[in-house]
C-alpha atoms as a PDB file:
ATOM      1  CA  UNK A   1      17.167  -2.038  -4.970  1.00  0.00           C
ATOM      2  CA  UNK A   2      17.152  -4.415  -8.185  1.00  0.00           C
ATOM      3  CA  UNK A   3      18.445  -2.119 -10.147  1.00  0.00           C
ATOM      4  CA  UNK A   4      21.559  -2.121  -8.315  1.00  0.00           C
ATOM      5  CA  UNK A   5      22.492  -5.625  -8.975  1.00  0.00           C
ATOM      6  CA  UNK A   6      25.200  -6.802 -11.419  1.00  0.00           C
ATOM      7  CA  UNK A   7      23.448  -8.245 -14.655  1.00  0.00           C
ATOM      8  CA  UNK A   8      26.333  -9.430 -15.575  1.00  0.00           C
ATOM      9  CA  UNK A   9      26.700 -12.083 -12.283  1.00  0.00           C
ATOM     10  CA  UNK A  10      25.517 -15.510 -11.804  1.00  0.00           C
ATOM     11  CA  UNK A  11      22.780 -14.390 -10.183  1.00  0.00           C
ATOM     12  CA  UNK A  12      18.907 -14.044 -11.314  1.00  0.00           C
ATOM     13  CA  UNK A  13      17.449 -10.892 -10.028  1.00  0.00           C
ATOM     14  CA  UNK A  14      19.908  -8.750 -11.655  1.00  0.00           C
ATOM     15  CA  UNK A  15      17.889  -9.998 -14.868  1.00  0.00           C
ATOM     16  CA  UNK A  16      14.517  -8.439 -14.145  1.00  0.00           C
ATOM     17  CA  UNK A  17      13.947  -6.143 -16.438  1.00  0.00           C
ATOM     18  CA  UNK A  18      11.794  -3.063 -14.943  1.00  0.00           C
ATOM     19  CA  UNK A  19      10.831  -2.298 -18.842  1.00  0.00           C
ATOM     20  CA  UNK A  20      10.135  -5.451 -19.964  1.00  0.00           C
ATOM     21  CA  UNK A  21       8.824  -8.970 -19.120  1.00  0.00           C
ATOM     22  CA  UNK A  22      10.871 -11.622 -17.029  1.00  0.00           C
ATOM     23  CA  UNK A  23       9.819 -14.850 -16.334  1.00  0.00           C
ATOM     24  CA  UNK A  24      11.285 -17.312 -14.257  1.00  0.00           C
ATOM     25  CA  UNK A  25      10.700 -20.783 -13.769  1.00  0.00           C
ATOM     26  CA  UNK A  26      10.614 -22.672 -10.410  1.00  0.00           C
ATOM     27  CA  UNK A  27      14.474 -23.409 -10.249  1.00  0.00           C
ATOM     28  CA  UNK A  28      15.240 -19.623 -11.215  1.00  0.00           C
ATOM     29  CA  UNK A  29      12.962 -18.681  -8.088  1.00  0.00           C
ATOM     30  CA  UNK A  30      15.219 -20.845  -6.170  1.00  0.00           C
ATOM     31  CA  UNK A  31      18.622 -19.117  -6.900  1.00  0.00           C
ATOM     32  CA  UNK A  32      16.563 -15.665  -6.504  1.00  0.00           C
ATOM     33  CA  UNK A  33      15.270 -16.849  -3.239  1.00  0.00           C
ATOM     34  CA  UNK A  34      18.706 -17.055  -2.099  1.00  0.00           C
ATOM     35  CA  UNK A  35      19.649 -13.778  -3.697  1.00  0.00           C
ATOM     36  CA  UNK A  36      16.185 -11.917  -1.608  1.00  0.00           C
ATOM     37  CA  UNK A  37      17.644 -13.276   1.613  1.00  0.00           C
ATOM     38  CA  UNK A  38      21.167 -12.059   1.305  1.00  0.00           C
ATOM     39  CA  UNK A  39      19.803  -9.018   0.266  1.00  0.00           C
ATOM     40  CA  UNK A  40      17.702  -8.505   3.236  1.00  0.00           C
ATOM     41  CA  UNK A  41      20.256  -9.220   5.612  1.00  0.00           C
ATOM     42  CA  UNK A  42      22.115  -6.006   4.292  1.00  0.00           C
ATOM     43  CA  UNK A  43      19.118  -4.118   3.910  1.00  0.00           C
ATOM     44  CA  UNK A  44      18.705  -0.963   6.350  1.00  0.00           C
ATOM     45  CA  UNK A  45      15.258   0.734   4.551  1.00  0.00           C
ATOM     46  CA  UNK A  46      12.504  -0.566   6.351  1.00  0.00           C
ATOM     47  CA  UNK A  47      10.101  -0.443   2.829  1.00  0.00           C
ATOM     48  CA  UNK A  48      12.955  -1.895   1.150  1.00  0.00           C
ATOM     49  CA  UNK A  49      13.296  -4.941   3.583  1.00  0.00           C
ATOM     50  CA  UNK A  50       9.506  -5.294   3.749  1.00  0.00           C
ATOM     51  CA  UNK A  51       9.075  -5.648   0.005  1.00  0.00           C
ATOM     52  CA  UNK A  52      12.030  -7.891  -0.470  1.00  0.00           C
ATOM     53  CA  UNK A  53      10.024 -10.346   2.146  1.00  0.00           C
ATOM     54  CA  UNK A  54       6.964 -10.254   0.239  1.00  0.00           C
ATOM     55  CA  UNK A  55       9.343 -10.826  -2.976  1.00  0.00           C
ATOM     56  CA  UNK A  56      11.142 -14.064  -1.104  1.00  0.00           C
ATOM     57  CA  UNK A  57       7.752 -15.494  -0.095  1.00  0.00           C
ATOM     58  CA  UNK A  58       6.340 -14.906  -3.972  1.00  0.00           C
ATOM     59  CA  UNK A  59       9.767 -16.658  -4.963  1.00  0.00           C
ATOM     60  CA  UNK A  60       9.541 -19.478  -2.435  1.00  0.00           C
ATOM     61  CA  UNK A  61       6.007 -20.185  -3.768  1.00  0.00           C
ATOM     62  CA  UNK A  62       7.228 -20.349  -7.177  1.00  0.00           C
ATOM     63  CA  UNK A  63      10.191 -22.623  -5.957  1.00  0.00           C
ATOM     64  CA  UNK A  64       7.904 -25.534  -4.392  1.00  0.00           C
ATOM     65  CA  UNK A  65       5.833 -26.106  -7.092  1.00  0.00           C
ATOM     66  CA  UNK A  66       7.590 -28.013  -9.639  1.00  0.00           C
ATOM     67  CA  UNK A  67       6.006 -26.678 -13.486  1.00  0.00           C
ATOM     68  CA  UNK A  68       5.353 -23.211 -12.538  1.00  0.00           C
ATOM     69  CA  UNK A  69       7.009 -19.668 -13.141  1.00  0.00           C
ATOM     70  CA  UNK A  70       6.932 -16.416 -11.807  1.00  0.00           C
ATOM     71  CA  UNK A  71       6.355 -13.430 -14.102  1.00  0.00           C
ATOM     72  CA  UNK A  72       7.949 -10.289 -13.516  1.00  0.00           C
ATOM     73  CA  UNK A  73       6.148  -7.581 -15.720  1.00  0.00           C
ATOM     74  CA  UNK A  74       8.168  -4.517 -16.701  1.00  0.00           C
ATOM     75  CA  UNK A  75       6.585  -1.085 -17.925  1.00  0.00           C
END
């Protein structure tokens, strides 16, 4: 479902890169926070919506802890 968003937006999650590392710090977690829940609202897929939950709780983690960052790691 990542992979469908526009890299070229002002979102975040269109930035993880399935190949390589991301990493995002706690106030990138916060703008992809937002991005998860939108994106579960127009979910339909049942795994799809399930791992975007566990990906908005991972983010909203990262979010309330000022100094940390969330590492995505690709291939």
């Amino acid at each position: 479902m990542l992979s469908t968003l526009d890299r070229h937006g002002s979102g975040k999650l269109g930035w993880v890169d399935p190949y390589g590392d991301t990493l995002f710090n706690e106030q990138e977690a916060q703008v992809a926070r937002q991005e998860v829940v939108t994106l579960i609202r127009g979910c339909n897929d049942d795994q799809q919506k399930a791992a975007l939950l566990d990906l908005a709780g991972i983010l909203e983690a990262c979010a309330a802890t000022p100094g940390s960052y969330l590492w995505f790691m690709g291939d």
